[in-house]
Structure formats: structure tokens, C-alpha cells
C-alpha atoms as a PDB file:
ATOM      1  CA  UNK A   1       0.000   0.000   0.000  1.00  0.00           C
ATOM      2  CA  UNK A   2       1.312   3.341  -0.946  1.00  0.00           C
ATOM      3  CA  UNK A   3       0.893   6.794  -0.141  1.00  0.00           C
ATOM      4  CA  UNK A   4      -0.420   9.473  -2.616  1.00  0.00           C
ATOM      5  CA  UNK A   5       3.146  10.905  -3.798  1.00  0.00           C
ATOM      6  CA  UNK A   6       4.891   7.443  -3.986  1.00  0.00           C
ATOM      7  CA  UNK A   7       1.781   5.849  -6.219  1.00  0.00           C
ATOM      8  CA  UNK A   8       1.702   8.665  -8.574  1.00  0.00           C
ATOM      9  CA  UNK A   9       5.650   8.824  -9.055  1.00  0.00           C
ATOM     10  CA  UNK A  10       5.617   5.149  -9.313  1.00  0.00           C
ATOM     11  CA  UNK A  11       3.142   5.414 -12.289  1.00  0.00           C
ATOM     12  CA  UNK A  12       4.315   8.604 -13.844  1.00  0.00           C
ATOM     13  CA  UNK A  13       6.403   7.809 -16.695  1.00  0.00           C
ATOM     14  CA  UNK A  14       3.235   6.004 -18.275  1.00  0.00           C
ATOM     15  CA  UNK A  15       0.213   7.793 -17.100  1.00  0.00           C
ATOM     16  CA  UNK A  16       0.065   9.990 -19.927  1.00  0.00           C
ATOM     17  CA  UNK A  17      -0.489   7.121 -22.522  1.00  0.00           C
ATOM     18  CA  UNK A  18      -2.496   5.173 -19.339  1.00  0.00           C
ATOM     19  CA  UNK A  19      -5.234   8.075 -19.771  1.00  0.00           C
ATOM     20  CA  UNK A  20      -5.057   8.936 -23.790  1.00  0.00           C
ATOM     21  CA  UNK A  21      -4.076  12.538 -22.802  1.00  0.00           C
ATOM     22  CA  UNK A  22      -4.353  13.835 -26.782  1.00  0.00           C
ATOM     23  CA  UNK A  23      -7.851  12.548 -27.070  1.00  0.00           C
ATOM     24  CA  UNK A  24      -9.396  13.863 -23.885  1.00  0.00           C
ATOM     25  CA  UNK A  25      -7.235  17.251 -23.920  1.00  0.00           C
ATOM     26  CA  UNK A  26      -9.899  17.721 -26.861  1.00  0.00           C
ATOM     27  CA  UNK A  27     -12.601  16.838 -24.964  1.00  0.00           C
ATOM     28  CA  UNK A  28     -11.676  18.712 -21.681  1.00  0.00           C
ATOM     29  CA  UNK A  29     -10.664  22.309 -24.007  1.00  0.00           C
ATOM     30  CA  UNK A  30     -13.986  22.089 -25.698  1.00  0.00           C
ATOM     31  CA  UNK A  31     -16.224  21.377 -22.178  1.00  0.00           C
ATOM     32  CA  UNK A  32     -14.320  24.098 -20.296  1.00  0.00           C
ATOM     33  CA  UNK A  33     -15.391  26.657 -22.791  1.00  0.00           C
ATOM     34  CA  UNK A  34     -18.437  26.158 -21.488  1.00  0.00           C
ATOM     35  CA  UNK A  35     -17.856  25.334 -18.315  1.00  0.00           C
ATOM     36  CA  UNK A  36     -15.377  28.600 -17.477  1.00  0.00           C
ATOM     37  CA  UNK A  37     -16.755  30.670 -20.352  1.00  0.00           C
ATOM     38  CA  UNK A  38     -15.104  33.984 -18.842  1.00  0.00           C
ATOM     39  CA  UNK A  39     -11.038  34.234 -19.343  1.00  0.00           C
ATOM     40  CA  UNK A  40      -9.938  34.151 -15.607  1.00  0.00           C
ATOM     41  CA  UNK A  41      -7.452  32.639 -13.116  1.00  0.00           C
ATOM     42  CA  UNK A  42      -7.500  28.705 -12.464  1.00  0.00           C
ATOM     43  CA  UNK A  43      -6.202  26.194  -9.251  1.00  0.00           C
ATOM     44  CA  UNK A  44      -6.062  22.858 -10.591  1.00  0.00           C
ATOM     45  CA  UNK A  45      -5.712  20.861  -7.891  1.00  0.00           C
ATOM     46  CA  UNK A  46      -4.286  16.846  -8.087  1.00  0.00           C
ATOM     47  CA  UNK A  47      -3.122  18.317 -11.576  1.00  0.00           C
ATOM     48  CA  UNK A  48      -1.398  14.861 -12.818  1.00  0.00           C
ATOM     49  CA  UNK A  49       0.649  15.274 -16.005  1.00  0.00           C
ATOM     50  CA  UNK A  50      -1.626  18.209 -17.044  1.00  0.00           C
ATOM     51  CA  UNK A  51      -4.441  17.186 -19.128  1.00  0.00           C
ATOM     52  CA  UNK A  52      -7.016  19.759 -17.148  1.00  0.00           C
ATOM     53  CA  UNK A  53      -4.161  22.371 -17.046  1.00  0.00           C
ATOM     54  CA  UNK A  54      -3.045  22.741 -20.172  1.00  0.00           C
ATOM     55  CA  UNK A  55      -7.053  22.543 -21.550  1.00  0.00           C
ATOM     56  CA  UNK A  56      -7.898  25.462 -19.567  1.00  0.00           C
ATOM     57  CA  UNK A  57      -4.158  27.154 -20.607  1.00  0.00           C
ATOM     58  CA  UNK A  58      -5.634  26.636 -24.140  1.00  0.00           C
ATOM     59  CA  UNK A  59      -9.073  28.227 -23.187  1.00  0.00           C
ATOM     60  CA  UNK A  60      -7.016  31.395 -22.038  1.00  0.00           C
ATOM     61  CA  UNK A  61      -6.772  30.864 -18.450  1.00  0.00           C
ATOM     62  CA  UNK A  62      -3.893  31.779 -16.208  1.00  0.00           C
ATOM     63  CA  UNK A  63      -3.421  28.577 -14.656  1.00  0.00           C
ATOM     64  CA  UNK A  64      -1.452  27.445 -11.406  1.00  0.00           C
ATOM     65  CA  UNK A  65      -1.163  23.666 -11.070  1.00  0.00           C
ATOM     66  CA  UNK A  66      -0.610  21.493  -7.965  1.00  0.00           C
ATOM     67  CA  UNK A  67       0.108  18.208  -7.162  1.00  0.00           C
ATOM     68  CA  UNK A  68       1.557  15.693  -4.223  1.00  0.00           C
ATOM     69  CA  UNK A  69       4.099  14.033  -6.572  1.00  0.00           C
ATOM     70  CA  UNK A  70       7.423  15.508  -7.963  1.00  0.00           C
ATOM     71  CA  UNK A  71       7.496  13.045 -11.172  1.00  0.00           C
ATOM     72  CA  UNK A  72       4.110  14.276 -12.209  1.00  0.00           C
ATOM     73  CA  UNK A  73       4.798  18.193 -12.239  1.00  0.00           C
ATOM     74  CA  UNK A  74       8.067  17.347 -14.023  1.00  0.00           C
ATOM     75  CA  UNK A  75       5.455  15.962 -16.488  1.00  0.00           C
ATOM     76  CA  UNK A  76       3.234  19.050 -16.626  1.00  0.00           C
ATOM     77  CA  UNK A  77       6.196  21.047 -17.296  1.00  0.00           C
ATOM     78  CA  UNK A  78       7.255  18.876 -20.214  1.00  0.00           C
ATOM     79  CA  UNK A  79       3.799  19.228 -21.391  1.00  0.00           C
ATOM     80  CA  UNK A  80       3.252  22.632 -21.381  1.00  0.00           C
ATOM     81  CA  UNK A  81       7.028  22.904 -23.171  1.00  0.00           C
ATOM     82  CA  UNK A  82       5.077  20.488 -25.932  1.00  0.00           C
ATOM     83  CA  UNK A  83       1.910  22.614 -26.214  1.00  0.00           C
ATOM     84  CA  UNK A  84       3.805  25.989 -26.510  1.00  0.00           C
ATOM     85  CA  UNK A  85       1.543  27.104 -23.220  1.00  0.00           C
ATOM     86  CA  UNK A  86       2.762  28.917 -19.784  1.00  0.00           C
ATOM     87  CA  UNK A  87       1.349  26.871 -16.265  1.00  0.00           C
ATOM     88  CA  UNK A  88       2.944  27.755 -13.352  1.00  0.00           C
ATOM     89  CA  UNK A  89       3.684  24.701 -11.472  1.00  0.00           C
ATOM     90  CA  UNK A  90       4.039  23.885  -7.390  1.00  0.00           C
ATOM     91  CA  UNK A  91       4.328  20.595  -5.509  1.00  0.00           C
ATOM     92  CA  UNK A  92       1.626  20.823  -3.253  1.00  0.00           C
ATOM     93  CA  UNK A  93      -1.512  18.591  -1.987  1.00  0.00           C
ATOM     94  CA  UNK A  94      -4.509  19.975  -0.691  1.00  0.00           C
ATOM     95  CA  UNK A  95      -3.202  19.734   3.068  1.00  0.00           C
ATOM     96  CA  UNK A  96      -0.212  21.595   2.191  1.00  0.00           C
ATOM     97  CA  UNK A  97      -1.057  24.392  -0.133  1.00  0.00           C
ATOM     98  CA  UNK A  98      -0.035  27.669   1.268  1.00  0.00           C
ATOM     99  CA  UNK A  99      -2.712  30.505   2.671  1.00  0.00           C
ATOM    100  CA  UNK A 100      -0.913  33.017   0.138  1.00  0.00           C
ATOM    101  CA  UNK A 101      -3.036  31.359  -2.279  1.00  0.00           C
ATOM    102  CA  UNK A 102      -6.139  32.390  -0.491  1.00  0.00           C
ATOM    103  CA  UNK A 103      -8.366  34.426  -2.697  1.00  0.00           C
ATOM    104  CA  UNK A 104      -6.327  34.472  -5.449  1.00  0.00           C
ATOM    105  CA  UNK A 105      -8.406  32.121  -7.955  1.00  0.00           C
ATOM    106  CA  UNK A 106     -11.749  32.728 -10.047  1.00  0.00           C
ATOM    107  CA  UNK A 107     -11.873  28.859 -10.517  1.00  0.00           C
ATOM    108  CA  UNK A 108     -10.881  25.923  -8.595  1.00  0.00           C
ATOM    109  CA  UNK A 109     -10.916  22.431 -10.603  1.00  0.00           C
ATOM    110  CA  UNK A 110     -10.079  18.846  -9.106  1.00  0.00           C
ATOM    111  CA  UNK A 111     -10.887  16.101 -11.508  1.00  0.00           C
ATOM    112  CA  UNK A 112      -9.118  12.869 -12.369  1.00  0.00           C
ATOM    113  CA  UNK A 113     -10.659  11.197  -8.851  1.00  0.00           C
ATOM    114  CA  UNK A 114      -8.677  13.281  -6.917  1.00  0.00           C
ATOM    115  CA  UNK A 115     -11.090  13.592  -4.188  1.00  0.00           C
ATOM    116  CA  UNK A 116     -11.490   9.525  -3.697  1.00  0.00           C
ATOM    117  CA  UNK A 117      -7.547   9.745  -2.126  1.00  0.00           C
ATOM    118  CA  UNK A 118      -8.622  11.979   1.047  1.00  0.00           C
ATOM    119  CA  UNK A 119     -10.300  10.492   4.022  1.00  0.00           C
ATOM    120  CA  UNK A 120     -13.283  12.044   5.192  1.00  0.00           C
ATOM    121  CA  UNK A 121     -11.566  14.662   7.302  1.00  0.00           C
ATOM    122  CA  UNK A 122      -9.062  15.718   4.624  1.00  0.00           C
ATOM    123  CA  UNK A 123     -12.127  15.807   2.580  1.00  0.00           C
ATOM    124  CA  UNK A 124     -13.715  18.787   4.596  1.00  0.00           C
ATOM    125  CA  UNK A 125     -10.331  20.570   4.615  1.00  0.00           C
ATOM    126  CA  UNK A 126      -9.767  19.913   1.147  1.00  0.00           C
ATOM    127  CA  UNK A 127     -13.153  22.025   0.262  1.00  0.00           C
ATOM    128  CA  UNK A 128     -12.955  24.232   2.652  1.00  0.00           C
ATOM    129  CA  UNK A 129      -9.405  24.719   1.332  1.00  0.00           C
ATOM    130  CA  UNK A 130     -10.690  25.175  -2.142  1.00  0.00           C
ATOM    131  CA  UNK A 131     -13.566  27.649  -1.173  1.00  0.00           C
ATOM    132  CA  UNK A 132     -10.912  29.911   0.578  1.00  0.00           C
ATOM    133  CA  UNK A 133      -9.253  29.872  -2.843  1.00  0.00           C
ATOM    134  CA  UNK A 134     -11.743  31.440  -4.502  1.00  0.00           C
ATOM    135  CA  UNK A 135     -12.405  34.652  -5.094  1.00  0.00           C
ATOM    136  CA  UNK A 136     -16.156  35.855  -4.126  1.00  0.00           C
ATOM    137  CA  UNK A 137     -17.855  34.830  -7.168  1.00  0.00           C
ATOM    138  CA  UNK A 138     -15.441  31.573  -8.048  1.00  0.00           C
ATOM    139  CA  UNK A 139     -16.465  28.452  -9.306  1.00  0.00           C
ATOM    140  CA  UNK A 140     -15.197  24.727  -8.650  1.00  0.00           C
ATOM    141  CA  UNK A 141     -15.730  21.796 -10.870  1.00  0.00           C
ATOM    142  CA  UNK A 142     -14.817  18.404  -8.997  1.00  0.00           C
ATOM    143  CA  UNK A 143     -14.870  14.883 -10.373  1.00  0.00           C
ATOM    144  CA  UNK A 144     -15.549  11.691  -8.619  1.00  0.00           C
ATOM    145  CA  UNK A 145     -16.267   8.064  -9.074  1.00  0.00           C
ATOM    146  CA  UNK A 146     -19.174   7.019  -8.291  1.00  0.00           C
ATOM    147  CA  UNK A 147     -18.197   4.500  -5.994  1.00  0.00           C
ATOM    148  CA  UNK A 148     -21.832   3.836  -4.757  1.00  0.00           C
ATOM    149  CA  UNK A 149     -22.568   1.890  -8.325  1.00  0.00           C
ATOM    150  CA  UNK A 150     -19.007   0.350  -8.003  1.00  0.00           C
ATOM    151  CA  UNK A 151     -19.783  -1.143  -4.699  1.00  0.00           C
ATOM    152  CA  UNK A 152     -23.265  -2.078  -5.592  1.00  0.00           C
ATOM    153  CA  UNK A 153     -22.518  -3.909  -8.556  1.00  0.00           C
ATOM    154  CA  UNK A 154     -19.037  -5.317  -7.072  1.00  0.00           C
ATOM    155  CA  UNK A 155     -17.368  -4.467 -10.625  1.00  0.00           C
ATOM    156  CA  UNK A 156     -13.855  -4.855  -9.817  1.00  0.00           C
ATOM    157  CA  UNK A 157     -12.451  -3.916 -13.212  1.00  0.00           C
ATOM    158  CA  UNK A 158     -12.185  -0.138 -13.634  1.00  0.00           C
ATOM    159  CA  UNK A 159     -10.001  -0.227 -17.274  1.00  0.00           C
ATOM    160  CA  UNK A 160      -7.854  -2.490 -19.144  1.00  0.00           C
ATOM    161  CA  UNK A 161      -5.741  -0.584 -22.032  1.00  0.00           C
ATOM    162  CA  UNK A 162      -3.235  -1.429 -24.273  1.00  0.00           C
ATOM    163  CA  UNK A 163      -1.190   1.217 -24.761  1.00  0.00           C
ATOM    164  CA  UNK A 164       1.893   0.590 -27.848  1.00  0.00           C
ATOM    165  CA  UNK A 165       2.357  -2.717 -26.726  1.00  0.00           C
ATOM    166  CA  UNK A 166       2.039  -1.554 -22.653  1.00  0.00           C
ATOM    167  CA  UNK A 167      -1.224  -3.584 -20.985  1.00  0.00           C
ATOM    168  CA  UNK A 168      -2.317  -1.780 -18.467  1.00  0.00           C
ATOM    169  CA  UNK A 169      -4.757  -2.676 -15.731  1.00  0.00           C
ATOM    170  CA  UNK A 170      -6.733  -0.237 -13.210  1.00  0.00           C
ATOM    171  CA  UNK A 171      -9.209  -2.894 -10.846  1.00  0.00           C
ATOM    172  CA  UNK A 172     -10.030  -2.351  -6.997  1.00  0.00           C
ATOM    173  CA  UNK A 173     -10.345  -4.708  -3.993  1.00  0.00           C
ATOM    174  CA  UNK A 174     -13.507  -3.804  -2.763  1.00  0.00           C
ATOM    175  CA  UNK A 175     -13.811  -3.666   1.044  1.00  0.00           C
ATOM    176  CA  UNK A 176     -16.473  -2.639   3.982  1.00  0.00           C
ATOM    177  CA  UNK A 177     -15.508   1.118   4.043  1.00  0.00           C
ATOM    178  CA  UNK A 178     -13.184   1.619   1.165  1.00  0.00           C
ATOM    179  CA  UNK A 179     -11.166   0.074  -1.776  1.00  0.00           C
ATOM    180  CA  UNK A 180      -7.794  -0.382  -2.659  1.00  0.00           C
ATOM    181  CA  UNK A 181      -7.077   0.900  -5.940  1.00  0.00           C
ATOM    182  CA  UNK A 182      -4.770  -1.194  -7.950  1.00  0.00           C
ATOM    183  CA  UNK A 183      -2.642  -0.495 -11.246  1.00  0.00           C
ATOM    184  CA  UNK A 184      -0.989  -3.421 -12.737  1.00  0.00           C
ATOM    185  CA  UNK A 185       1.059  -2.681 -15.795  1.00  0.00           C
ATOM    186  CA  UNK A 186       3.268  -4.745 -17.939  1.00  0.00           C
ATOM    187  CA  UNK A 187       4.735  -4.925 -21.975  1.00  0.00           C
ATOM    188  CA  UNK A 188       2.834  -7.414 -23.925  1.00  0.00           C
ATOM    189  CA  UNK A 189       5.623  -9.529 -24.825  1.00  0.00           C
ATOM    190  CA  UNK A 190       7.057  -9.522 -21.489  1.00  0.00           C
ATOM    191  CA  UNK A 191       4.037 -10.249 -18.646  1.00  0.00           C
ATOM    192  CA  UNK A 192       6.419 -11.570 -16.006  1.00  0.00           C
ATOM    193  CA  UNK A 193       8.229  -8.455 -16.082  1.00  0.00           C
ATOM    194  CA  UNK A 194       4.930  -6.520 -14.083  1.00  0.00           C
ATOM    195  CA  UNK A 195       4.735  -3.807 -11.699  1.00  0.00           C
ATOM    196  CA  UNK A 196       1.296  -3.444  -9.684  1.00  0.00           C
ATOM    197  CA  UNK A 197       0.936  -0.865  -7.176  1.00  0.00           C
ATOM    198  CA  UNK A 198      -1.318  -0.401  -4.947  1.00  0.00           C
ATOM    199  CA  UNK A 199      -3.484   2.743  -2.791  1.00  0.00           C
ATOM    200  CA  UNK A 200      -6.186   3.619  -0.853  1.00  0.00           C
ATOM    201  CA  UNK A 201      -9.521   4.961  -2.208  1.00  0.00           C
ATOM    202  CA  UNK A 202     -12.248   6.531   0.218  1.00  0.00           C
ATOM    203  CA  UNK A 203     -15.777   6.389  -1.501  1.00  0.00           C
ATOM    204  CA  UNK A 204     -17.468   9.575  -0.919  1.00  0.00           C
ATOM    205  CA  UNK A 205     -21.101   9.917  -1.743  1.00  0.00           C
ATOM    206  CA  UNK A 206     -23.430  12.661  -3.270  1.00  0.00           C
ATOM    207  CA  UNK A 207     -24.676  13.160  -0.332  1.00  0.00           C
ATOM    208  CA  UNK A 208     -21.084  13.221   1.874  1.00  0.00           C
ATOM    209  CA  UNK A 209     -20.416  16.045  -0.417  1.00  0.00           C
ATOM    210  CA  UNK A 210     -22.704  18.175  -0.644  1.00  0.00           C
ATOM    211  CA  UNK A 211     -22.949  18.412   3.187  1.00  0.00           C
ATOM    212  CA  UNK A 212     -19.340  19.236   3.109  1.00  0.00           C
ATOM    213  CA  UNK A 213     -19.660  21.993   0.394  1.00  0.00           C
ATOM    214  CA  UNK A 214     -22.514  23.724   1.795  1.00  0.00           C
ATOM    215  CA  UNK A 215     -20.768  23.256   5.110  1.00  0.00           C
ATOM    216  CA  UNK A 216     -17.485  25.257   3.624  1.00  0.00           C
ATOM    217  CA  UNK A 217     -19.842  27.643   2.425  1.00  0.00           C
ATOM    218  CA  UNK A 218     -20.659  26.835  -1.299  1.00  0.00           C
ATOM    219  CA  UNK A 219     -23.883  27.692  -3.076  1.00  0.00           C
ATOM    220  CA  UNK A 220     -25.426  26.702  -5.996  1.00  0.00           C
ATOM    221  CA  UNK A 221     -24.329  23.042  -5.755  1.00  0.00           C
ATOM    222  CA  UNK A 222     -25.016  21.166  -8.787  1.00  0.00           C
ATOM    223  CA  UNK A 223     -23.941  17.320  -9.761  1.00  0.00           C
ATOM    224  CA  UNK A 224     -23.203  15.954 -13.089  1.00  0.00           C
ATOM    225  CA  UNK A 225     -22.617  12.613 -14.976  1.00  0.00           C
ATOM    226  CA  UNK A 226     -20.190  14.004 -17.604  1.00  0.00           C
ATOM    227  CA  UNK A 227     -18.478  17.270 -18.677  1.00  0.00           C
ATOM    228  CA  UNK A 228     -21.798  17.667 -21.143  1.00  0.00           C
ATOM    229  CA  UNK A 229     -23.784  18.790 -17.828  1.00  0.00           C
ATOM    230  CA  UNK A 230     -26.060  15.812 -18.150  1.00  0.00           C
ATOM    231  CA  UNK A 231     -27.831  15.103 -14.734  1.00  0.00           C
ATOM    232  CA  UNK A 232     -26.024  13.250 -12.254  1.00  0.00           C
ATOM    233  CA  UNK A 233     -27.838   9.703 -11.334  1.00  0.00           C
ATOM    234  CA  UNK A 234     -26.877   7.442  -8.064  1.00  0.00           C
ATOM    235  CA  UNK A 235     -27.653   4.400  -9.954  1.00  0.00           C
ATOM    236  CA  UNK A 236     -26.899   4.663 -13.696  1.00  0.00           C
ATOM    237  CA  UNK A 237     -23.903   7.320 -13.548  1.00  0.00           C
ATOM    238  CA  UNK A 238     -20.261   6.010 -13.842  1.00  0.00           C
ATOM    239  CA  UNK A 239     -18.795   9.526 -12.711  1.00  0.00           C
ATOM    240  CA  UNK A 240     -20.196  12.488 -10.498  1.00  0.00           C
ATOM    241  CA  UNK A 241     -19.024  16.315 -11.729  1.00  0.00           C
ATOM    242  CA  UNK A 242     -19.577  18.675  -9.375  1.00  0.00           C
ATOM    243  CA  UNK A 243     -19.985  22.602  -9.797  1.00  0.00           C
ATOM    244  CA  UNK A 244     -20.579  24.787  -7.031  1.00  0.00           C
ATOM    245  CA  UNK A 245     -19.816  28.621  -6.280  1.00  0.00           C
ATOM    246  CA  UNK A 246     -18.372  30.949  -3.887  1.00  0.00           C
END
């Protein structure tokens, strides 16, 4: 079992291709121009290697992005180099982002199942970190599992890809009051050769968070299945969005 920072540098070299970062950096550009329709300035939060980053960078955002692990902002940086875009980069989790920050944002995103590595504590810090952000006015967009459907229907297997020749597995071990998340990776010619690693996922519901963002002081709390804006549903919906507002 690892922590946050040691899971994501473990997987770092191969996340990129793990997620298909060119196909959904099309998908993410063309839902924030919706989604953040006025130019502004952006926190993302759990950044990764970028994908949300450089979307909003491409939107015409000045963005700032964080994350636990060292490998993963080198990535980000090497990113941004490749798409010709400026991100200003910080190794940071939610617990240790700095109160100079404070008010400094007009939007706040987290997606990528950020969220699902904080217990429930960190989770009322983390959005209460996130609301102190924000300017008055500022918006968050969150992603989540929806680890209620997951649990219900026991479905172990969250992606198998095969990425030039690299299988790669996500699947969880499903237990009373949380999951291990597992990634188990190896070339197709070579499956003795493996790494799997292995971290904790906490499986907040709709209703977990929405108590916590009201509690931070959100308004206008609104859930999601998809970055479309289609309605959010506890039983059919693989993913919960979330927007709310300072």
C-alpha cells in the first residue's frame, strides 16, 4: 500500500499514454469553454501530467497547477514545453497548499478522482481549502467516481488498455468502508516483467459532499454525470461532476 506521492511517481512515466491525454485534452478544451466561459485565473488541484491544465491554458486561463508528486509536475512542465503554453507549477496537496493562495483564484478544478484519495476529514479541509481559494464569485468543478454503483454492482475492473504494446490494468479490492485501488502494468511480450501498485480509495457519496460543500460555504451546488452537464444519477452514472460557487 502506498501513499499518494509514492503511487503517482511510481506510475508517472506512463500515465500519460495510461489516460489517452491527446484525445481527452480535446474533450476537456472544448467542455471548459463552457464550463469557465469567462477568461480568468484557475487552481487545478491533483493536476497529474496536465491534461485539465493545459485545456484550460488553451481556453485562455492563467493557470497554477498542484500536485503531491514531484514526477508528475516534471510531467506538466514537459507538457506545457510540448503545447507551446505557460502553467505555473508547485508541488503541493490539498493539506499543504499555502494561505498566500487564499483568494487568489476565479476557478478551482479537481478532476481525475482526486477527491477519492482523502479520508473524510481531509475531505472537509480539502473544500474548505478550495472555497478559501476562490475569489467571491469563483467556481469549482470536482470529479468523482461514483463509488456507490461500483460497490453495488461489485465491478472490480475499472479499465484495461493497451497502450503501444504496454497492458495496463486499473481494478479495486472492494472492502467494507473503502477500496484499494490497484494499477498493474506490464509490456505485452514480457508479462512476467509486471509492476502493480497499490493505494487507498475513500468512496465519498453525493450526499457526503454536498454536506461538506454547503458546510465550507458553497452555493449553488449542482452534480453531473459528464463534462456535457447531463444530470447526475446514483444508480446509472459512472462519474459524479460537481460545480458549485463561492
Amino acid at each position: 500500500m502506498l501513499e499518494n506521492k509514492e503511487f503517482y511517481d511510481s506510475i508517472s512515466a506512463f500515465y500519460e499514454k495510461m489516460i489517452d491525454f491527446e484525445k481527452n485534452l480535446e474533450l476537456r478544451i472544448n467542455a471548459y469553454q463552457r464550463i469557465f466561459s469567462v477568461k480568468g485565473t484557475a487552481a487545478d488541484i491533483g493536476c497529474g501530467v496536465g491534461l485539465d491544465s493545459i485545456a484550460l491554458a488553451k481556453n485562455g486561463h492563467t493557470v497554477t497547477a498542484f500536485d503531491i508528486s514531484p514526477k508528475m509536475i516534471e510531467e506538466v512542465k514537459q507538457n506545457a514545453l510540448k503545447y507551446n503554453i505557460d502553467i505555473e507549477t508547485h508541488t503541493h496537496s490539498f493539506e499543504s497548499l499555502p494561505k498566500n493562495y487564499n483568494n487568489k483564484f476565479n476557478y478551482v478544478v479537481s478532476v481525475g478522482n482526486t477527491l477519492a484519495h482523502l479520508n473524510s476529514k481531509e475531505l472537509k479541509r480539502a473544500i474548505k481549502k478550495m472555497y478559501n481559494l476562490l475569489l467571491p464569485g469563483g467556481k469549482i468543478f470536482l470529479h468523482i467516481l461514483n463509488y456507490q454503483l461500483i460497490k453495488k454492482e461489485k465491478k472490480r475492473i475499472n479499465n484495461i488498455a493497451n497502450r503501444d504494446g504496454k497492458i495496463i490494468i486499473r481494478f479495486y479490492d472492494i472492502r467494507k468502508s473503502d477500496l484499494d485501488f490497484n494499477i498493474l502494468s506490464f509490456l505485452q511480450n514480457s508479462p512476467k516483467d509486471f509492476q502493480l501498485v497499490t493505494t487507498r480509495h475513500y468512496p465519498h457519496t453525493k450526499n457526503i459532499l454536498l454536506e461538506s460543500l454547503i458546510a465550507a460555504g458553497f452555493k449553488n451546488v449542482k452534480f453531473y454525470s459528464g463534462f456535457e452537464g447531463k444530470i447526475f444519477s446514483v444508480k446509472t452514472s459512472k462519474d459524479m461532476f460537481i460545480s458549485a460557487t463561492k
